[in-house]
Protein backbone atom coordinates (compact mmCIF):
# COMPACT_ATOMS: atom_id res chain seq x y z
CA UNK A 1 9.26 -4.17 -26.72
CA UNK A 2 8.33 -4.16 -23.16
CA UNK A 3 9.47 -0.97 -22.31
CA UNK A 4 7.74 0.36 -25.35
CA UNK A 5 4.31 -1.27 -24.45
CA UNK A 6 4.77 0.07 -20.66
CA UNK A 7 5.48 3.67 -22.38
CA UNK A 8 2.34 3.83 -24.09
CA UNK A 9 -0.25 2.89 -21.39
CA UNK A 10 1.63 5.07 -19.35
CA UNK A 11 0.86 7.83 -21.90
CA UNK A 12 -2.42 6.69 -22.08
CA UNK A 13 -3.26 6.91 -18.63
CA UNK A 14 -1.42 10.55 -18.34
CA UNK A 15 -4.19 11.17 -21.18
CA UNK A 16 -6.80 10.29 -19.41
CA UNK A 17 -5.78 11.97 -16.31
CA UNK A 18 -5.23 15.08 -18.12
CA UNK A 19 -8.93 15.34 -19.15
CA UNK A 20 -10.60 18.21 -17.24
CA UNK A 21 -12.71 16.99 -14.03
CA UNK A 22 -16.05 19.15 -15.70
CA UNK A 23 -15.64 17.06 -18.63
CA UNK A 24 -15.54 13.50 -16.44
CA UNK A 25 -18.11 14.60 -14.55
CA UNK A 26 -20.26 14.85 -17.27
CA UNK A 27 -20.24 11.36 -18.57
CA UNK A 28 -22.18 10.18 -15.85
CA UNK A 29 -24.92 12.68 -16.47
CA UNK A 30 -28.25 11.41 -17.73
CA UNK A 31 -28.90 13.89 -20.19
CA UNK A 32 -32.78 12.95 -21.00
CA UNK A 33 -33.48 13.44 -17.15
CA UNK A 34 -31.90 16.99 -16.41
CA UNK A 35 -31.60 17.92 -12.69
CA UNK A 36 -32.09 21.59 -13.97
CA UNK A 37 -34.72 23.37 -16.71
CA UNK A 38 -35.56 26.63 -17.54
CA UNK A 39 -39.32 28.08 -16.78
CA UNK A 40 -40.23 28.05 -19.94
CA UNK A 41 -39.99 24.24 -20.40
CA UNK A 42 -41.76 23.24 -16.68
CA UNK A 43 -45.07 25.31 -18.33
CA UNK A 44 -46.47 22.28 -20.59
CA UNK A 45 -46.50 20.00 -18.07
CA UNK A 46 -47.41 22.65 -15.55
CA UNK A 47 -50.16 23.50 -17.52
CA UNK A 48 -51.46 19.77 -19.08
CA UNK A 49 -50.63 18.82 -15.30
CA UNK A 50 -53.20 21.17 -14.12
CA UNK A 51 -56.15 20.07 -16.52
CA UNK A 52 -55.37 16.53 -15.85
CA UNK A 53 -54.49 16.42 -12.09
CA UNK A 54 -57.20 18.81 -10.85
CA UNK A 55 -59.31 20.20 -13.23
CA UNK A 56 -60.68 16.34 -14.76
CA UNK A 57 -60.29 13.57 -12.32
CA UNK A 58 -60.95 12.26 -9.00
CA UNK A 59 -62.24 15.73 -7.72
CA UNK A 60 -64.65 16.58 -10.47
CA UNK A 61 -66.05 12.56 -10.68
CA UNK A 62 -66.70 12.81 -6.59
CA UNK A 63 -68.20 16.46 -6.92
CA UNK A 64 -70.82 15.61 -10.09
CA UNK A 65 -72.16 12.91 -7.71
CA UNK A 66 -72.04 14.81 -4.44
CA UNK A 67 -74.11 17.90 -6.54
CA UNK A 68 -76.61 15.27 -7.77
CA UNK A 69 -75.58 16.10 -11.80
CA UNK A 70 -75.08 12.18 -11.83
CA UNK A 71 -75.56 9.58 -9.70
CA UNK A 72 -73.01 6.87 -9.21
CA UNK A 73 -73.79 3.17 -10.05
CA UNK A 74 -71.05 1.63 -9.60
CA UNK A 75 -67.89 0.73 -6.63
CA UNK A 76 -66.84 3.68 -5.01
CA UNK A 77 -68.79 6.11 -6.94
CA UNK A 78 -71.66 4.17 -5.80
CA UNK A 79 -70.69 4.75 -2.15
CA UNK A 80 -69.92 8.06 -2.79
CA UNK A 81 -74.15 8.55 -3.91
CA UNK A 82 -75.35 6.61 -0.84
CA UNK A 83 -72.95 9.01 0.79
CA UNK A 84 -71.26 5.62 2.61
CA UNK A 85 -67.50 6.13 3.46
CA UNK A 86 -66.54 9.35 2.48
CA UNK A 87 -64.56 10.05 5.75
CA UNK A 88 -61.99 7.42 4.15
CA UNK A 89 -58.90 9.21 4.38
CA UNK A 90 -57.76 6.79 0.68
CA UNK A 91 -60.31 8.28 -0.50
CA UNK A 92 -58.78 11.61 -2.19
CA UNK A 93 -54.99 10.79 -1.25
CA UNK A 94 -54.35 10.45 -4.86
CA UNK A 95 -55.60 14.48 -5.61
CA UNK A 96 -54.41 15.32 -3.02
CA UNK A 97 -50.66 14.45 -4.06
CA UNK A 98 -50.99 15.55 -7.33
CA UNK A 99 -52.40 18.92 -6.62
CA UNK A 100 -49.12 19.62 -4.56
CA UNK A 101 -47.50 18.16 -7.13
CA UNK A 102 -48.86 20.75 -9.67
CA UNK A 103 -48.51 24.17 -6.61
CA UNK A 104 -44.75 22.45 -6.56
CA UNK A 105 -44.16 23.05 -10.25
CA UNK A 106 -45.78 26.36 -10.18
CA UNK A 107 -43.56 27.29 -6.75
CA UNK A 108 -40.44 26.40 -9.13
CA UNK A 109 -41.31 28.44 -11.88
CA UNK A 110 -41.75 31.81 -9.23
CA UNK A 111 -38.48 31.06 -7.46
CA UNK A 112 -36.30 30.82 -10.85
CA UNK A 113 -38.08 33.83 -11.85
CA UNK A 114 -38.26 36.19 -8.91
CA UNK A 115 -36.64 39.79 -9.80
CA UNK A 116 -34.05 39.74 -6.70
CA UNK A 117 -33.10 35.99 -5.96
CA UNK A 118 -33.84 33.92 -9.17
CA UNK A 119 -32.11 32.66 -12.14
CA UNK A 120 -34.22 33.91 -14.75
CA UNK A 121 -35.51 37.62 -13.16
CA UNK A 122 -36.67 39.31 -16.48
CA UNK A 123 -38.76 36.32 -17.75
CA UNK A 124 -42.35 37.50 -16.55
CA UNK A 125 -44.16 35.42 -18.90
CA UNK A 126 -43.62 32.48 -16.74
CA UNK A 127 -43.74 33.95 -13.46
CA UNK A 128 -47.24 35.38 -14.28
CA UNK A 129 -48.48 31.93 -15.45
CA UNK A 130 -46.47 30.38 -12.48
CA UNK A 131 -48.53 32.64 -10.45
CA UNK A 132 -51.52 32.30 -12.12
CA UNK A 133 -52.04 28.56 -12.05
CA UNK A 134 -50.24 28.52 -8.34
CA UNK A 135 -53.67 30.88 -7.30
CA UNK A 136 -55.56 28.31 -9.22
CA UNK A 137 -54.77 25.11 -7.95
CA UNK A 138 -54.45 26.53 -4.42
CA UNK A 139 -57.91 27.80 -4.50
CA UNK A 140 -59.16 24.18 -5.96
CA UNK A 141 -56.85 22.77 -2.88
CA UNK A 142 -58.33 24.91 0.02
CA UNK A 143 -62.10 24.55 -1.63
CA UNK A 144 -61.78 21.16 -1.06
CA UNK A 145 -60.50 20.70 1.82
CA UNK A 146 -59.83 23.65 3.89
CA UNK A 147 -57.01 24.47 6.00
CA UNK A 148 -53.63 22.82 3.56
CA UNK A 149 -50.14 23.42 3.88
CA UNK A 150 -49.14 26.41 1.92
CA UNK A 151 -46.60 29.16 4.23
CA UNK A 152 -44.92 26.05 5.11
CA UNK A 153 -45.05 23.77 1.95
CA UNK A 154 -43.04 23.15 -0.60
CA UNK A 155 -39.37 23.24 1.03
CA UNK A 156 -38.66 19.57 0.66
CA UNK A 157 -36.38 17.89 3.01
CA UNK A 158 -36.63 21.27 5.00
CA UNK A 159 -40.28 20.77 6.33
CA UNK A 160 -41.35 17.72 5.92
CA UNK A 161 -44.27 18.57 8.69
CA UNK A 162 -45.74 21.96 7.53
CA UNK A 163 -48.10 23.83 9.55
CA UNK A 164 -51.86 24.17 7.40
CA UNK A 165 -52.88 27.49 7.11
CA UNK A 166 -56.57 29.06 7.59
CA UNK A 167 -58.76 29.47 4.65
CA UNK A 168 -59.40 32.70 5.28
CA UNK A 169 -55.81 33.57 5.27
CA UNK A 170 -55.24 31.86 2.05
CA UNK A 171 -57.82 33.70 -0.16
CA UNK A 172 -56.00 37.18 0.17
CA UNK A 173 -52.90 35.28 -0.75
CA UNK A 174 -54.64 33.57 -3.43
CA UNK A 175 -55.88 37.44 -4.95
CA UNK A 176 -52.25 38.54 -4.48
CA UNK A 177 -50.70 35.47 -6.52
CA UNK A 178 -53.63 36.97 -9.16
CA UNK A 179 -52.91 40.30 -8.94
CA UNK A 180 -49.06 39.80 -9.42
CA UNK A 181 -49.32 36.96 -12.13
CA UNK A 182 -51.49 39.17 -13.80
CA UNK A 183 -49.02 42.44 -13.70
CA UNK A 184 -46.21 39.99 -14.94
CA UNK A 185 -48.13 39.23 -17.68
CA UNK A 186 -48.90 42.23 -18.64
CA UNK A 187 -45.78 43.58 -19.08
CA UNK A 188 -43.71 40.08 -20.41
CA UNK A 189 -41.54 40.56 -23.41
CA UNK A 190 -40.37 37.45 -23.25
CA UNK A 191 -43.45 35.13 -25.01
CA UNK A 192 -43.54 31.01 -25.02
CA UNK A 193 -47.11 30.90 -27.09
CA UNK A 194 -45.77 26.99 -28.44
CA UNK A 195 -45.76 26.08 -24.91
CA UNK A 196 -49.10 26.29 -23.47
CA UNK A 197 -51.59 23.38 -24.50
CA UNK A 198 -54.93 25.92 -23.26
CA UNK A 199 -54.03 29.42 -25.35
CA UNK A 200 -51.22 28.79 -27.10
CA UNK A 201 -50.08 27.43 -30.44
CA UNK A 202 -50.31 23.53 -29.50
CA UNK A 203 -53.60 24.87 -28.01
CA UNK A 204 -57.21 24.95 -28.91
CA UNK A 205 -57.20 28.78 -29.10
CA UNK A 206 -53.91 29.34 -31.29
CA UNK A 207 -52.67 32.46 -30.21
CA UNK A 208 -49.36 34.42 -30.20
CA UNK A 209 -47.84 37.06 -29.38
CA UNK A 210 -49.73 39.68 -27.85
CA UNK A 211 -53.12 38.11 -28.43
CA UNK A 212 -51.67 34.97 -26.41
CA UNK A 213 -50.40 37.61 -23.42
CA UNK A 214 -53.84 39.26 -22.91
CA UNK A 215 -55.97 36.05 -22.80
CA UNK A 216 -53.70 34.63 -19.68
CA UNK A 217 -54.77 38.18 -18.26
CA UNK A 218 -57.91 37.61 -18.79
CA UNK A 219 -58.13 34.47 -17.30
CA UNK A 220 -56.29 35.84 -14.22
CA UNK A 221 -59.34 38.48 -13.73
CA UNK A 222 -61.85 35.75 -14.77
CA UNK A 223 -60.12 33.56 -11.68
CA UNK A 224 -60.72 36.74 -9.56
CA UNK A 225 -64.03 37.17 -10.44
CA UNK A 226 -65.07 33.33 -9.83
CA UNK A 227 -63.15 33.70 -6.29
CA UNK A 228 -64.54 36.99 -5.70
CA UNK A 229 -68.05 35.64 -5.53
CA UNK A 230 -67.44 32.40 -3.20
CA UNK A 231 -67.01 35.42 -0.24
CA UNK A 232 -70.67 36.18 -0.87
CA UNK A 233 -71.12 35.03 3.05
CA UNK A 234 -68.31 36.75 4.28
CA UNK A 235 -67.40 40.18 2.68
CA UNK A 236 -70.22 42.41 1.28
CA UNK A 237 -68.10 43.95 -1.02
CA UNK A 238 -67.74 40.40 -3.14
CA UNK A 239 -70.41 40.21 -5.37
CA UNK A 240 -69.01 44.10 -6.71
CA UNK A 241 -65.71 42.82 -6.72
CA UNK A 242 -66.54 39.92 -9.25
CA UNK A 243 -68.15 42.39 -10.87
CA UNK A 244 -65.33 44.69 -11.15
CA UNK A 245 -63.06 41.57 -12.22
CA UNK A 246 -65.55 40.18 -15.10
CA UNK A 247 -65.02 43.63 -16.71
CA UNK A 248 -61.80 42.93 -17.57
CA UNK A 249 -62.23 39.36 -18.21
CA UNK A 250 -63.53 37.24 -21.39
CA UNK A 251 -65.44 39.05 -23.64
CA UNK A 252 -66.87 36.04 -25.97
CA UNK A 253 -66.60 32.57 -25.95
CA UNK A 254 -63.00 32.84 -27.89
CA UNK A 255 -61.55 33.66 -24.69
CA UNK A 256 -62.65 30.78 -22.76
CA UNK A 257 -59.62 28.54 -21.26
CA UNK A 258 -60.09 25.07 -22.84
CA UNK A 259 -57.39 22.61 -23.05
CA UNK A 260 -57.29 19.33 -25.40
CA UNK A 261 -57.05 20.27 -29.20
CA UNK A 262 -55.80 16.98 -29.97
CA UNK A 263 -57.60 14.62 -27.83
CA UNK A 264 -58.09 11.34 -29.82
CA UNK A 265 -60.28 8.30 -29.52
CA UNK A 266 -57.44 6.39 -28.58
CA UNK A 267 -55.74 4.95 -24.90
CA UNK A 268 -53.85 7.20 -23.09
CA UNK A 269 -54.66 10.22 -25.78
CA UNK A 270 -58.07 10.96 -24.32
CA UNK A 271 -60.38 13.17 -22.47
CA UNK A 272 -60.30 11.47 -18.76
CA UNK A 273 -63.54 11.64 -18.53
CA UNK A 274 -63.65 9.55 -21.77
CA UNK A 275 -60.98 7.40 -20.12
CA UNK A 276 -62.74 6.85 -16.65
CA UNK A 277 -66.39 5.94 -18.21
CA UNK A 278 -64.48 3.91 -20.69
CA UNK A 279 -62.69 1.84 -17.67
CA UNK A 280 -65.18 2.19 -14.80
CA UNK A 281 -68.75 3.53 -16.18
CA UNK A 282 -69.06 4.55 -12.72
CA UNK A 283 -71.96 7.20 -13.39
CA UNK A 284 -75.01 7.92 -14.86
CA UNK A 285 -77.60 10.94 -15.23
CA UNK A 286 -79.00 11.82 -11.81
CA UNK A 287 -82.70 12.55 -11.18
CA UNK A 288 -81.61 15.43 -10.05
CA UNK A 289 -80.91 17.93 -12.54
CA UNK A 290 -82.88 15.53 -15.12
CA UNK A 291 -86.27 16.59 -13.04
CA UNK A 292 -85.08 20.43 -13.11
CA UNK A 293 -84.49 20.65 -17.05
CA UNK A 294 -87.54 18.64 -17.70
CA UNK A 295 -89.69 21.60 -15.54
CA UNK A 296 -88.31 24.21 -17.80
CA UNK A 297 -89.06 22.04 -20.80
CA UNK A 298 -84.76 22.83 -21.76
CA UNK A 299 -84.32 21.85 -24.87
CA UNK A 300 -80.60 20.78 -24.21
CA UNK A 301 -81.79 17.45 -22.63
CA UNK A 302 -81.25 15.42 -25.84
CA UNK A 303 -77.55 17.02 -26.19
CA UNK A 304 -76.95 16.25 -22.39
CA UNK A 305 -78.45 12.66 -21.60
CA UNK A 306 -78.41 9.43 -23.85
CA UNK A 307 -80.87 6.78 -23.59
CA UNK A 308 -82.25 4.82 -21.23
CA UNK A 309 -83.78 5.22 -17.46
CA UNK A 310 -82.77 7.71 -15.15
CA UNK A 311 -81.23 6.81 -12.30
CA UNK A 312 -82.66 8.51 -8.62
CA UNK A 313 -80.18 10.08 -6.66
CA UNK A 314 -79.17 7.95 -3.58
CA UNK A 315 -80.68 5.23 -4.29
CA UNK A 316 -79.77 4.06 -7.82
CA UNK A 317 -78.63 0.08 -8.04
CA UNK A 318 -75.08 -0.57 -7.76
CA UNK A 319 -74.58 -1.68 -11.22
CA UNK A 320 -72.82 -0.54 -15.08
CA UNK A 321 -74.79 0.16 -18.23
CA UNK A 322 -78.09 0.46 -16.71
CA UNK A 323 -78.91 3.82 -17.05
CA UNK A 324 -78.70 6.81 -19.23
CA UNK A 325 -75.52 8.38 -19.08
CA UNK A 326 -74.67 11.72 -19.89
CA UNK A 327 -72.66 12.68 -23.21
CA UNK A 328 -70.17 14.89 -22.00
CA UNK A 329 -69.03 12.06 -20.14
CA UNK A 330 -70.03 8.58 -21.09
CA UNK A 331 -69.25 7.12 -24.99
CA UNK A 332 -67.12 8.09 -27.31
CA UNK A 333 -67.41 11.54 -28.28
CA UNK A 334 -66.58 12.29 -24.64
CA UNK A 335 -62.89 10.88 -25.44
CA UNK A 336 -62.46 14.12 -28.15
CA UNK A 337 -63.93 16.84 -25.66
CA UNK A 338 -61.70 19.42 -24.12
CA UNK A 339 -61.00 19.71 -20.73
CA UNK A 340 -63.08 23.15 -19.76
CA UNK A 341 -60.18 25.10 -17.44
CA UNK A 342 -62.70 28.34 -17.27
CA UNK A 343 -65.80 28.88 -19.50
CA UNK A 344 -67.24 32.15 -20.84
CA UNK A 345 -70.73 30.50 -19.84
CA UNK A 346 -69.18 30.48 -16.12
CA UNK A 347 -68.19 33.77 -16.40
CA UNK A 348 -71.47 35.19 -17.79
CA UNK A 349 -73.01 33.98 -14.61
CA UNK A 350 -70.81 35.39 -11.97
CA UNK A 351 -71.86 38.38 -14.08
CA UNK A 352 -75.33 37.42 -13.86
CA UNK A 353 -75.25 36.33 -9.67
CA UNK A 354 -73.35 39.76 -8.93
CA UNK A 355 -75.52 42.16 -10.76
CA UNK A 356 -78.56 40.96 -8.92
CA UNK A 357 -77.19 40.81 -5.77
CA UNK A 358 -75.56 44.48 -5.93
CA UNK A 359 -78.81 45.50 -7.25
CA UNK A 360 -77.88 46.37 -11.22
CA UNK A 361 -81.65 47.25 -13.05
CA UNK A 362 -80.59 45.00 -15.71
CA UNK A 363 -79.87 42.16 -13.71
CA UNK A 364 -82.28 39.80 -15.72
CA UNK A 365 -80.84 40.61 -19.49
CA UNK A 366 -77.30 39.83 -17.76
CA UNK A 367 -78.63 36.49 -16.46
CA UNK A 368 -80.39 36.10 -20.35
CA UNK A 369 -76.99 36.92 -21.65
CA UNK A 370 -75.72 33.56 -19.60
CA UNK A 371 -78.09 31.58 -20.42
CA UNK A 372 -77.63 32.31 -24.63
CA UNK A 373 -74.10 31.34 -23.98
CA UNK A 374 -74.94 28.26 -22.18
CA UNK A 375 -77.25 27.11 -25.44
CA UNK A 376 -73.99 28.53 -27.60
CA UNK A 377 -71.74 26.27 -25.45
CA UNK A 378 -73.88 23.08 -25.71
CA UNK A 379 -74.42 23.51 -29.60
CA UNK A 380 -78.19 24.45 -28.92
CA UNK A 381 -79.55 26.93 -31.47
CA UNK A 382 -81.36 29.86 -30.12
CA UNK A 383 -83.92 29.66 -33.09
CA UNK A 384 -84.45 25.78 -34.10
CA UNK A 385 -87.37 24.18 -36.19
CA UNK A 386 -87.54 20.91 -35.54
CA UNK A 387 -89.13 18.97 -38.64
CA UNK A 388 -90.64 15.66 -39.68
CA UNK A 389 -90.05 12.74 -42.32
CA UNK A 390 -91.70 15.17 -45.15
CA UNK A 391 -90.24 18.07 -43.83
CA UNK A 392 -93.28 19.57 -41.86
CA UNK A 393 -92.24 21.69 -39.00
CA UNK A 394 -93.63 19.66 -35.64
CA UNK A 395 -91.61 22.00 -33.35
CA UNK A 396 -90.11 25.61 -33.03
CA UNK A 397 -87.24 26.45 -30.38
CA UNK A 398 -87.24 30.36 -29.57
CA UNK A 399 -85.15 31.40 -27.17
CA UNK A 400 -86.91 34.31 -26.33
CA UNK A 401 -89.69 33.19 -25.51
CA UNK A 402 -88.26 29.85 -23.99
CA UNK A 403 -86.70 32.55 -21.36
CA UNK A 404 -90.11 34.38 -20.97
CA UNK A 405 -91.75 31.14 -20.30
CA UNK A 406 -89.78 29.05 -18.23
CA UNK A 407 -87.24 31.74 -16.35
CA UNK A 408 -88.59 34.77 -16.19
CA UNK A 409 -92.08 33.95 -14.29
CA UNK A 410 -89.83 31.80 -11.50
CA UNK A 411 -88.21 35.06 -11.14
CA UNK A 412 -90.83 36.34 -8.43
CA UNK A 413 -89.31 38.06 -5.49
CA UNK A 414 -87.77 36.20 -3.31
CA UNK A 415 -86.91 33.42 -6.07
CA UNK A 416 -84.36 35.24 -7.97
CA UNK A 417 -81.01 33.76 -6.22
CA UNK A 418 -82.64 30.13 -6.37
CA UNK A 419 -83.55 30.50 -10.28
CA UNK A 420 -80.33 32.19 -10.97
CA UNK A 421 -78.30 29.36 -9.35
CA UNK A 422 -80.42 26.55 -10.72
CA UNK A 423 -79.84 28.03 -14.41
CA UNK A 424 -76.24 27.85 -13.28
CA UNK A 425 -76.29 24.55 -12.20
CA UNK A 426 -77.77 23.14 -15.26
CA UNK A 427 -75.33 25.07 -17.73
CA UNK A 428 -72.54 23.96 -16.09
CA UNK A 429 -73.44 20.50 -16.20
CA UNK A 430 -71.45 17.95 -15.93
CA UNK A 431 -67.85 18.99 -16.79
CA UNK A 432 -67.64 21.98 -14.72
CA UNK A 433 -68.90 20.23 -11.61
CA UNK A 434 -66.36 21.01 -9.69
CA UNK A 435 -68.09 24.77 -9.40
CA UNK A 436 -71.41 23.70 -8.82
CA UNK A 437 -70.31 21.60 -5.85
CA UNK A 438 -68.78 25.28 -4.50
CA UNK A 439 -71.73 26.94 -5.95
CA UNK A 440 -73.98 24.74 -3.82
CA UNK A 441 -71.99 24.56 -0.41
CA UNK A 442 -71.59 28.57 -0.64
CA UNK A 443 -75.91 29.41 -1.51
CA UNK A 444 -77.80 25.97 -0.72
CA UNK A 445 -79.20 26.26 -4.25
CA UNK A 446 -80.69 24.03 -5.60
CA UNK A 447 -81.94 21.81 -3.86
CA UNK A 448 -80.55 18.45 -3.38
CA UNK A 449 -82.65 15.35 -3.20
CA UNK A 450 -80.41 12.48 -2.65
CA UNK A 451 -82.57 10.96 0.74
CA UNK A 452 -79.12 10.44 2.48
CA UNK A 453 -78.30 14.09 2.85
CA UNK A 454 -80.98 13.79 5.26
CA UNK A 455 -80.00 10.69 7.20
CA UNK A 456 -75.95 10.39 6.60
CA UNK A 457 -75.42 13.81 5.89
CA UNK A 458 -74.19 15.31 2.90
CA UNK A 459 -70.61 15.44 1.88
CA UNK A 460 -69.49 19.37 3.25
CA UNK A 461 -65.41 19.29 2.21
CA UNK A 462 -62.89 16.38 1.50
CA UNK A 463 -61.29 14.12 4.11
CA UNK A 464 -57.82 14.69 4.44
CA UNK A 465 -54.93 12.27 3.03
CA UNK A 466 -53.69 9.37 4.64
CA UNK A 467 -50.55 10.40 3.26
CA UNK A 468 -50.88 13.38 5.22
CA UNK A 469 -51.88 11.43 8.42
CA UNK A 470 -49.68 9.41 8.05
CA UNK A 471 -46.27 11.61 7.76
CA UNK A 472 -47.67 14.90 9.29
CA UNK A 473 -50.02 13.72 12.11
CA UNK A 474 -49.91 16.67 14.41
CA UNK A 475 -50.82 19.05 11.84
CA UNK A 476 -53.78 17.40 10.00
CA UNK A 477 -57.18 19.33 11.38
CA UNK A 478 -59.70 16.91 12.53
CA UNK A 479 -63.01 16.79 10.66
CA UNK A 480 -65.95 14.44 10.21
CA UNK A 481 -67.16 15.47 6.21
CA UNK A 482 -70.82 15.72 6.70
CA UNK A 483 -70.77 17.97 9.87
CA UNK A 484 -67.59 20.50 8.89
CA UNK A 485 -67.71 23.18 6.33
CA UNK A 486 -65.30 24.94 4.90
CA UNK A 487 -64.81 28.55 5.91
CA UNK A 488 -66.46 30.49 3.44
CA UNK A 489 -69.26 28.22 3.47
CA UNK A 490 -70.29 28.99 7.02
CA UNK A 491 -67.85 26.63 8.66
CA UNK A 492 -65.24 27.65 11.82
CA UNK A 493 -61.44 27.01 11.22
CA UNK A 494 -58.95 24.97 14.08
């Protein structure tokens, strides 16, 4: 019996040891946590990773109070409107990790895909939104800060020092990621519509197929366009290269990239704007663009504020729930908005800003164009009667001659730029603020009036990570926030 029970874990064990060394070496394999994934799979979370990470957090909250669309009333955002601080290098180390987080998903997703070296060479569809997002978040990246890591980046345990690169040599790469994604897309046969949370079939728009091919292309020229323009102080061609862009973007507010078709008033299935006013109520309506609207007599203030005082710019009291806050951002409805990736309203004034400044005749109907899609975008009614208890009409809304009114005569010669930018400023308000901020640093217009631009200075680009300082010392530029600008704003480059 002995020999017999010896016999059979020996056969056992020759069993086991007969089992092929692939198929061993896959039991320790954690199969929900894959070293490995196809393109197609990195887009959803390279695209909800993009509206989350750097399209609706820290660097949108910190430019809507640097612009003056609200002021902040509370801890840091507070600071950030008395302009105290903002040097901090903690103070943007969390963006600034996730946004090279986001370029390192999108630098996956155009290695597996190159034609010569990568795994997948024939899948274009995600190379050209690879690209695509890549030129996006890199332009958001070197906007904010300047000089980043870009040639160097991305090659792990390689480089873990890279070298930053100039501005100005990162916009023609930034085109060239455009220009690329944008041929890929065009000619993908290969088509993942039920991946993509902005145009897809999870997404707000819905499309497929074809339909779902040409609106990433138009958001590629849109993206050209928008960086087209922020050369306006540095290459004369720029305003008629937005121009030529915009022609082959949107066409109507359909095309607009908008992410969040199933935002809910719930935690952690929300807006984050929703989220952050929920768990900080850090800001409130400015003075600022409360003081321009009420000039023009816009009748979008009651869809843009809620009740209660206004709070000046730079000098509001550091405290929550005092003042009016805006409702795109504060309450509950701001939990269900979408995230706004690219507007149509946005694009309508690039269109508008170029045509005056390359000298189009009908320069002024382009800029009324922008500012009907603004009032479409807001849910304002171009033609509105406005009645009482008994149904009297107390007031009529006409667009027309809103526009006659209260743009048209600040139109006079030598106004145009200002009016067309302040326009701008209020219809991208308060979402979209990470534009204005660029909008502002690039033209000057409008004009601020937080009282500690004057006397702390006010805040020019982001301070650098202390991650970064930290782990890459010798390469971090050195810059003091209120004194250095960016390149293309008029600033010099180490």
């Amino acid at each position: 019996m002995k020999i017999l029970k010896y016999l059979t874990l020996i056969s056992i064990a020759l069993l086991l040891f007969s089992c092929s060394e692939d198929a061993m070496d896959e039991v320790n394999i954690d199969q929900n946590n894959p070293a490995d994934m196809d393109a197609r799979n990195i887009l959803p979370d390279l695209i909800l990773k993009t509206a989350f990470e750097t399209v609706a957090t820290d660097i949108a909250w910190y430019s809507t109070v640097y612009i003056e669309h609200a002021a902040g009333t509370w801890a840091q955002s507070n600071e950030a409107d008395r302009r105290v601080a903002q040097n901090s290098s903690s103070l943007f180390n969390n963006s600034w990790n996730s946004i090279y987080d986001v370029m390192n998903m999108s630098k996956v997703i155009i290695d597996k895909t190159d034609p010569v070296t990568g795994s997948e060479p024939d899948n274009y569809a995600a190379r050209g939104i690879g690209q695509i997002l890549m030129a996006y978040n890199l332009s958001v990246a070197t906007d904010m800060w300047g000089e980043v890591p870009y040639s160097e980046a991305f090659k792990g345990a390689e480089n873990l020092q890279p070298g930053y690169d100039r501005q100005s040599d990162l916009y023609p790469v930034i085109h060239e990621l455009l220009d690329d994604g944008i041929a890929n897309m065009q000619q993908a046969t290969l088509l993942f519509p039920d991946r993509d949370y902005i145009y897809g079939t999870v997404g707000l728009a819905g499309l497929s197929g074809g339909d779902w091919q040409d609106a990433w292309v138009k958001l590629g020229y849109a993206l050209k366009a928008r960086l087209s323009l922020r050369l306006t102080n540095i290459d004369g061609d720029a305003a008629q290269d937005a121009l030529d862009a915009a022609a082959n973007s949107f066409t109507s507010a359909a095309d607009q990239a908008l992410f969040g078709g199933n935002f809910q008033v719930a935690w952690g299935r929300a807006n984050p704007w929703g989220e952050f006013w929920f768990v900080r109520n850090h800001l409130s309506v400015s003075s600022t663009i409360h003081g321009l609207m009420d000039e023009r007599n816009d009748p979008r203030m009651p869809r843009y504020f809620g009740p209660g005082p206004i709070a000046p710019a730079g000098e509001a009291d550091n405290v929550q729930g005092q003042y009016a806050g805006s409702r795109y951002t504060t309450g509950w409805g701001a939990w269900t908005m979408p995230i706004t990736v690219f507007t149509y309203q946005e694009l309508k004034f690039i269109e508008a800003e170029a045509s005056f400044r390359v000298g189009e005749a009908d320069w002024q109907d382009v800029l009324k164009d922008a500012i009907a899609a603004s009032w479409a975008f807001h849910g304002q009614p171009l033609f509105q009667e406005i009645l009482d208890d008994e149904d009297n009409v107390i007031e009529t809304i006409d667009f027309d001659v809103w526009f006659d009114d209260e743009v048209v005569t600040r139109l006079t010669e030598g106004n145009e730029l200002e009016e067309i930018m302040t326009q701008k400023y209020i219809a991208l308000y308060d979402r979209e603020a990470i534009e204005v901020y660029n909008d502002y640093r690039r033209t000057g217009f409008p004009e601020m009036q937080n009282p500690n631009n004057a006397t702390i200075g006010f805040v020019w680009r982001f301070p650098y990570a202390v991650s970064e300082i930290q782990s890459n010392p010798a390469n971090v530029p050195s810059i003091d926030v209120h004194a250095n600008k960016v390149w293309w704003a008029g600033g010099t480059e180490n």
